[in-house]
Protein backbone atom coordinates (compact mmCIF):
# COMPACT_ATOMS: atom_id res chain seq x y z
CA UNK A 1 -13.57 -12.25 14.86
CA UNK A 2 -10.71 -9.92 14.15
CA UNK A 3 -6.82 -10.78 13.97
CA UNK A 4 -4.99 -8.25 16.06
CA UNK A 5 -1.56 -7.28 15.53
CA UNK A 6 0.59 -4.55 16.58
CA UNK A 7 1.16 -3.01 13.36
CA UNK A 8 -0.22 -3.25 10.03
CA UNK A 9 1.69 -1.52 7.35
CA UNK A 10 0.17 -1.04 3.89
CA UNK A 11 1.36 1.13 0.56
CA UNK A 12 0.99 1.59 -2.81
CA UNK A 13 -2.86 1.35 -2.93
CA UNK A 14 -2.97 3.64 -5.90
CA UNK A 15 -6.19 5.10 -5.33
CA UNK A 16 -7.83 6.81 -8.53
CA UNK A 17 -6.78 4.21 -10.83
CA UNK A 18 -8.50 1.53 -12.09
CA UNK A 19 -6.23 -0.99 -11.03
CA UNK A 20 -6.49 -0.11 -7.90
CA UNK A 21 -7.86 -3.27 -5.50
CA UNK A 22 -9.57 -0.80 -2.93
CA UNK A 23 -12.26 -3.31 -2.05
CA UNK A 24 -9.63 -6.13 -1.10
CA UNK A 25 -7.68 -3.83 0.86
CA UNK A 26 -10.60 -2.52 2.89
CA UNK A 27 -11.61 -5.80 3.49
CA UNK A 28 -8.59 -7.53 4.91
CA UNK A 29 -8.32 -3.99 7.15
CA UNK A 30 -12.04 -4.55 8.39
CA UNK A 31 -10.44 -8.23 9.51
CA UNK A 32 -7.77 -7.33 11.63
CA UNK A 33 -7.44 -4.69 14.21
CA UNK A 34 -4.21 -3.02 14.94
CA UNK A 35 -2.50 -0.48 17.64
CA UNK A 36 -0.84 1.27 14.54
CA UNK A 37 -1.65 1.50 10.92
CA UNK A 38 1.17 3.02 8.58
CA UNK A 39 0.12 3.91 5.10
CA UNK A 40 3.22 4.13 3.42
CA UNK A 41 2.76 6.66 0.28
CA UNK A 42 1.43 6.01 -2.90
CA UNK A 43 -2.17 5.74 -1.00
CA UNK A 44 -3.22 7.91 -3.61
CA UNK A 45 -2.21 8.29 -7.42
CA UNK A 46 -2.27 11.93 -7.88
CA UNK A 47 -0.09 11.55 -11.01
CA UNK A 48 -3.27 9.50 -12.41
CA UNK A 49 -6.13 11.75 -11.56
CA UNK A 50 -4.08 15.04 -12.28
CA UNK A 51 -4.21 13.41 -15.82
CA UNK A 52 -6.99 10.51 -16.63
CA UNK A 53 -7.92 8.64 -13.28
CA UNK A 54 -11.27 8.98 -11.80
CA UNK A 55 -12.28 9.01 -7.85
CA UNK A 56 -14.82 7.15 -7.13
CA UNK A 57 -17.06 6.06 -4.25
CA UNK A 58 -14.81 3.27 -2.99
CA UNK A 59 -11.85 5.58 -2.63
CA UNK A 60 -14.01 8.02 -0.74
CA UNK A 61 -14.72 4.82 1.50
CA UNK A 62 -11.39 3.64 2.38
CA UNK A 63 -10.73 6.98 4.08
CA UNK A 64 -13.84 6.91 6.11
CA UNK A 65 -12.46 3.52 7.25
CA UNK A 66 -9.54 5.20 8.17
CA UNK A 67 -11.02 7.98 9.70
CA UNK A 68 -13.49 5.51 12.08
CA UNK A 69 -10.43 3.61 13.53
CA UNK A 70 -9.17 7.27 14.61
CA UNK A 71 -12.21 8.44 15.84
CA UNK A 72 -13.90 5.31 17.30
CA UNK A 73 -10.40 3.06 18.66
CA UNK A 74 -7.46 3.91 19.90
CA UNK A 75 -5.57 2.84 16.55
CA UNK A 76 -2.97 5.63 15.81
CA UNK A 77 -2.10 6.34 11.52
CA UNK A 78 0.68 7.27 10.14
CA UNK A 79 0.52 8.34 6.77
CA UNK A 80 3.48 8.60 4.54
CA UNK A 81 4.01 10.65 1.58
CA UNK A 82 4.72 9.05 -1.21
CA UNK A 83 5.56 9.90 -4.85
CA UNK A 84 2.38 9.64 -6.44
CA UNK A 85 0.74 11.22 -3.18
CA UNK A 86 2.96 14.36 -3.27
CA UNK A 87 0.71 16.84 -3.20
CA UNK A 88 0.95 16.17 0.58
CA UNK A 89 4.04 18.26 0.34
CA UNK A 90 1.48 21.70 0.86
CA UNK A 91 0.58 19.98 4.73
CA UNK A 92 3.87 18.40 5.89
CA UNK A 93 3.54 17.87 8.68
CA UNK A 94 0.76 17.16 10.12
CA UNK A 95 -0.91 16.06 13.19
CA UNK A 96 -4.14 15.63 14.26
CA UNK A 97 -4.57 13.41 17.57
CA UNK A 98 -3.94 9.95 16.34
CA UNK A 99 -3.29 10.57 12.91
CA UNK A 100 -0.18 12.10 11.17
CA UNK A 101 1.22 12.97 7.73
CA UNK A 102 5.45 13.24 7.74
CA UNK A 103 7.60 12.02 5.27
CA UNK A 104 9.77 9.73 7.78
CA UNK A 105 8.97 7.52 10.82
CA UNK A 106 10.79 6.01 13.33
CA UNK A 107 9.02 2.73 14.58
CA UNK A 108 10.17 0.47 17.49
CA UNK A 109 9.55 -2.75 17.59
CA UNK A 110 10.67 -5.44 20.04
CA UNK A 111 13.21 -2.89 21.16
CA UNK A 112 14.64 -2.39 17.66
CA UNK A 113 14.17 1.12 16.06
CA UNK A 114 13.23 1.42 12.26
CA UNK A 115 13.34 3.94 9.68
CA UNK A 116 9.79 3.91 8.10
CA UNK A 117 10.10 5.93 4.57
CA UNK A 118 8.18 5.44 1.29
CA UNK A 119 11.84 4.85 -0.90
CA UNK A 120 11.52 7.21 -3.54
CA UNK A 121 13.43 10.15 -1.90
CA UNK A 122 16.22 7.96 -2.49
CA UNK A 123 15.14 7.05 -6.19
CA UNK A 124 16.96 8.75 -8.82
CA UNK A 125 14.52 8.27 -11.33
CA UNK A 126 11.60 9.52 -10.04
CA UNK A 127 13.13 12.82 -8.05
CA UNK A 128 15.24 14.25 -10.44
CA UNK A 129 14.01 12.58 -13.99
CA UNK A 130 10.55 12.49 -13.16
CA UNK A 131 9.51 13.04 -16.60
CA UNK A 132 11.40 9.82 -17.51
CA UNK A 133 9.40 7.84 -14.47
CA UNK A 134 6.17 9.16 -16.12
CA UNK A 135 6.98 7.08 -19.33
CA UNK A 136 7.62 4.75 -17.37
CA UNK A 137 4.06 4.89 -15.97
CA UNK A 138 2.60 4.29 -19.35
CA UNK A 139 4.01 1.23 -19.77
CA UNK A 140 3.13 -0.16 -16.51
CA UNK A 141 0.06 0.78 -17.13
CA UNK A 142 -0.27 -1.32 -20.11
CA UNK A 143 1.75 -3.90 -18.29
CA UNK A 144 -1.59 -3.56 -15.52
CA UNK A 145 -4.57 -3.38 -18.09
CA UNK A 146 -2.99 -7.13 -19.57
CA UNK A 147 -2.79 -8.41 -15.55
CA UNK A 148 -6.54 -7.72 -15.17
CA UNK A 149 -7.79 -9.65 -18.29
CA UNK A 150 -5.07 -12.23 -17.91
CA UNK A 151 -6.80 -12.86 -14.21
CA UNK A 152 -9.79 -12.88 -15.23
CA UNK A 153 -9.23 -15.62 -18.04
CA UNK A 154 -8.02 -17.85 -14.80
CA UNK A 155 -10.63 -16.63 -12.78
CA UNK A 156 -13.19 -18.22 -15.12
CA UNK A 157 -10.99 -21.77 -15.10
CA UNK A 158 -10.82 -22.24 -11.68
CA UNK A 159 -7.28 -21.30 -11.42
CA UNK A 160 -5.43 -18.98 -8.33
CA UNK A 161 -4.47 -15.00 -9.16
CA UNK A 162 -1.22 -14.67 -10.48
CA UNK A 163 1.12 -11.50 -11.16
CA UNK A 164 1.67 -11.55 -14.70
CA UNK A 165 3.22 -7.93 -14.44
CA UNK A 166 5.39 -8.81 -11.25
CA UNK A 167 6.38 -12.29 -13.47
CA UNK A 168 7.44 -10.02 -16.69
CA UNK A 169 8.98 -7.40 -14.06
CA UNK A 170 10.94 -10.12 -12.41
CA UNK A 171 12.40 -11.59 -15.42
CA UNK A 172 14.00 -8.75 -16.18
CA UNK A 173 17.58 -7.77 -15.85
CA UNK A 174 17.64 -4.10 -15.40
CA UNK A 175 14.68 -4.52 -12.67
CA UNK A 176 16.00 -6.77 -10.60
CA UNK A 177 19.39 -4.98 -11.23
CA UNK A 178 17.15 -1.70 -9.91
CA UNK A 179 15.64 -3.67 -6.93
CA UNK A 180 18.93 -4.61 -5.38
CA UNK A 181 20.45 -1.39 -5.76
CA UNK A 182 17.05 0.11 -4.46
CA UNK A 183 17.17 -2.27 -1.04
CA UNK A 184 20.93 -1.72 -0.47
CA UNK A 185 20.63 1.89 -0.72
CA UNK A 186 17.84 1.78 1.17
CA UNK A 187 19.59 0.00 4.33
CA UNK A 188 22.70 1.76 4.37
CA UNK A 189 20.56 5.12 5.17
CA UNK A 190 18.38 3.27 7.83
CA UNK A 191 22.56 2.31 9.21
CA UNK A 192 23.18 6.08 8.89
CA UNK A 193 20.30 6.81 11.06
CA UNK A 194 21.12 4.34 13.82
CA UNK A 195 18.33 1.87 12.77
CA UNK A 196 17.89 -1.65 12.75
CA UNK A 197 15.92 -1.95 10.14
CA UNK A 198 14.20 -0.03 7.59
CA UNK A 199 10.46 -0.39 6.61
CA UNK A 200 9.40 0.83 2.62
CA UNK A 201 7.13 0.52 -0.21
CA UNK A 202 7.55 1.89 -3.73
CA UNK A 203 8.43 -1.02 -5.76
CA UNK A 204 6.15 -3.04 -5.58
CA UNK A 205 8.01 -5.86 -4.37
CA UNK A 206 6.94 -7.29 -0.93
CA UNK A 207 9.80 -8.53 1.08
CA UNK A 208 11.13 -9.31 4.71
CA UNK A 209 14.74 -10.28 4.98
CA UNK A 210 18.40 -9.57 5.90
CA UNK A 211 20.36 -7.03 3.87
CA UNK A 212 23.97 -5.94 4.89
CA UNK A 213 23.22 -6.93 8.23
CA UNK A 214 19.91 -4.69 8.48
CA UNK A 215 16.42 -6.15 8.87
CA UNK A 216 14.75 -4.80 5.17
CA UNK A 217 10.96 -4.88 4.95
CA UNK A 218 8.88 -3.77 2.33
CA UNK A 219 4.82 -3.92 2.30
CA UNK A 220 4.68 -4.08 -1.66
CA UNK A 221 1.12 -2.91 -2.73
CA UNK A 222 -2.38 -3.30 -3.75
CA UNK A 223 -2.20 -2.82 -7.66
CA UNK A 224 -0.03 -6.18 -7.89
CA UNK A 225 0.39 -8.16 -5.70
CA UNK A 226 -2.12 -7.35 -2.64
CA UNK A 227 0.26 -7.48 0.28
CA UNK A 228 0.69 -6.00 4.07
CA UNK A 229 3.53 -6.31 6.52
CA UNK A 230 1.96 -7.16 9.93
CA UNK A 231 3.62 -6.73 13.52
CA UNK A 232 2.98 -9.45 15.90
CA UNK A 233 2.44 -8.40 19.68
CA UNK A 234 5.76 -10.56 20.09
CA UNK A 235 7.42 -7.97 17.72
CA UNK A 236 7.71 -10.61 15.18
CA UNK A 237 7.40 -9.40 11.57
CA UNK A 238 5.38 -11.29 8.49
CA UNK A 239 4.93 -10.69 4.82
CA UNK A 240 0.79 -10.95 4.40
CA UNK A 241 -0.52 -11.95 0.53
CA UNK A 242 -4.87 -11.43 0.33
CA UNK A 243 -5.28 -14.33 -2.04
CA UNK A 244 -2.93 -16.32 0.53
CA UNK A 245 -5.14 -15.32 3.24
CA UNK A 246 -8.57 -15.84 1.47
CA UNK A 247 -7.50 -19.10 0.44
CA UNK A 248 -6.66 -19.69 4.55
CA UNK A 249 -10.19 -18.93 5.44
CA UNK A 250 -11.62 -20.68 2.80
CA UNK A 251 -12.60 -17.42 0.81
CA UNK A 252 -12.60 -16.36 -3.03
CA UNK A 253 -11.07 -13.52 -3.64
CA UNK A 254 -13.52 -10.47 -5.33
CA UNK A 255 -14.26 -9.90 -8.50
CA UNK A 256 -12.45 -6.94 -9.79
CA UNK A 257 -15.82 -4.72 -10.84
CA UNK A 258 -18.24 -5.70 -8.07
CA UNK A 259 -19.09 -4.09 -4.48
CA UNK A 260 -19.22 -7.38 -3.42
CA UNK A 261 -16.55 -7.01 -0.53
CA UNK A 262 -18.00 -7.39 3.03
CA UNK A 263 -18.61 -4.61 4.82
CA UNK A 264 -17.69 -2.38 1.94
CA UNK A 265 -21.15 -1.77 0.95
CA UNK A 266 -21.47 -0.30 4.36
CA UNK A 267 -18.76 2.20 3.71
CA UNK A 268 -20.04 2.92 0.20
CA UNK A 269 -23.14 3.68 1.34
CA UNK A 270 -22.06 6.33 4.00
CA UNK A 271 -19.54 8.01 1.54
CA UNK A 272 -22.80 8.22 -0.64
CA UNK A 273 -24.58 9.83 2.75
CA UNK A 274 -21.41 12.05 3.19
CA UNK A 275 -21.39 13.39 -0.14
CA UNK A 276 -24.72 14.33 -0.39
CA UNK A 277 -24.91 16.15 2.36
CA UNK A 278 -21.64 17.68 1.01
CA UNK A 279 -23.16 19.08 -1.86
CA UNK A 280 -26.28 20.59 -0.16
CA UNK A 281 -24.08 22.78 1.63
């Protein structure tokens, strides 16, 4: 039985790279229902298949899960642009029925308005030194290749997922130096557009709290740490972890290089369906 909620907001999937956890994210999406679903940029890593990434099968799936909420409930999507995803510049905006492409939202919630906006239109780095934020990349990268095998070592023992790269991000000074800076600047534009709150992705740090006297929420991703922001009916907003949540019902979490999430197979299989019939044409 699904979970409903009003809103489910998700970012930073990263599709085309490998460290992308495509299979987790469809599956906790197949597991709750939703009257809106905001993908908030970075759904795919352009900057990665422009230069070594790879899209596969799964990737191809996640959309036609997307696509069959439009067509088949009354769900409406709103997707985002992100950094990563800005080759979306060439259709902003766009609307088809229930689904949209912009660059900034305005969401109310419990009769609060918020300003919905990837973040890194406001990020120095990556608008104006972009080269710099591609160096950048490389190391995170690295930082990402050294998660997976540290997981899997744990994975073998018995022992939960842990961030490695969020733990070495965390600890140090200039980051966390970046990440304040990031959510202050961040809420004094949501105050300059006569919000209550302001809703963001990014930087890969999931977080719901009280900044400056704005409400600051950020959905974090699903190359780290596997996280969604989720909307209560009430209006009520909560910070979502997938290895929380498997653990809840009882669930492993997937391994990393099998189609072994439910339902994904499904989806797999009809991309496969889809792109045959593609290429006959």
């Amino acid at each position: 039985m699904k979970t409903h909620y009003r809103t489910i907001v998700l970012s930073d999937i990263h599709l085309g790279i490998r460290n992308s956890h495509v299979r987790e994210a469809v599956r906790f999406l197949r597991k709750h229902s939703c009257d809106k679903l905001i993908l908030n940029g970075d759904i795919v890593d352009g900057w990665q298949l422009r230069k070594s990434g790879k899209w596969r099968k799964r990737h191809t799936a996640f959309f036609r899960h997307i696509m069959k909420r439009v067509s088949s409930t009354d769900t409406e999507v709103v997707y985002l642009r992100g950094n990563h995803d800005d080759f979306l510049d060439e259709v902003l905006p766009l609307e088809i029925g229930n689904f949209s492409i912009v660059r900034t939202h305005i969401h109310h919630s419990a009769g609060r308005r918020y300003f919905v906006v990837h973040g890194d239109i406001f990020d120095t780095v990556t608008t104006k030194l972009k080269w710099v934020a591609k160096l950048g990349d490389t190391g995170y990268t690295f930082l990402l290749w050294l998660n997976r095998y540290y997981n899997a070592y744990r994975t073998r023992r018995g022992m939960p997922y842990y961030s490695l790269s969020q733990r070495v991000k965390n600890g140090v000074k200039r980051v966390v130096s970046f990440i304040t800076d990031f959510e202050a600047e961040l809420c004094e534009v949501a105050r300059a557009e006569k919000c209550h709150g302001v809703i963001c992705g990014h930087i890969h740090h999931p977080a719901n709290k009280q900044v400056n006297g704005i409400h600051y929420l950020n959905s974090g991703d699903w190359v780290e740490t596997l996280s969604a922001l989720v909307e209560t009916v009430e209006g009520e907003w909560r910070l979502m972890y997938y290895h929380d949540w498997c653990r809840e019902r009882g669930d492993e979490a997937e391994p990393d290089d099998e189609y072994s999430s439910e339902g994904l197979e499904e989806e797999i299989a009809s991309a496969e369906r889809d792109l045959s019939h593609a290429d006959t044409m």
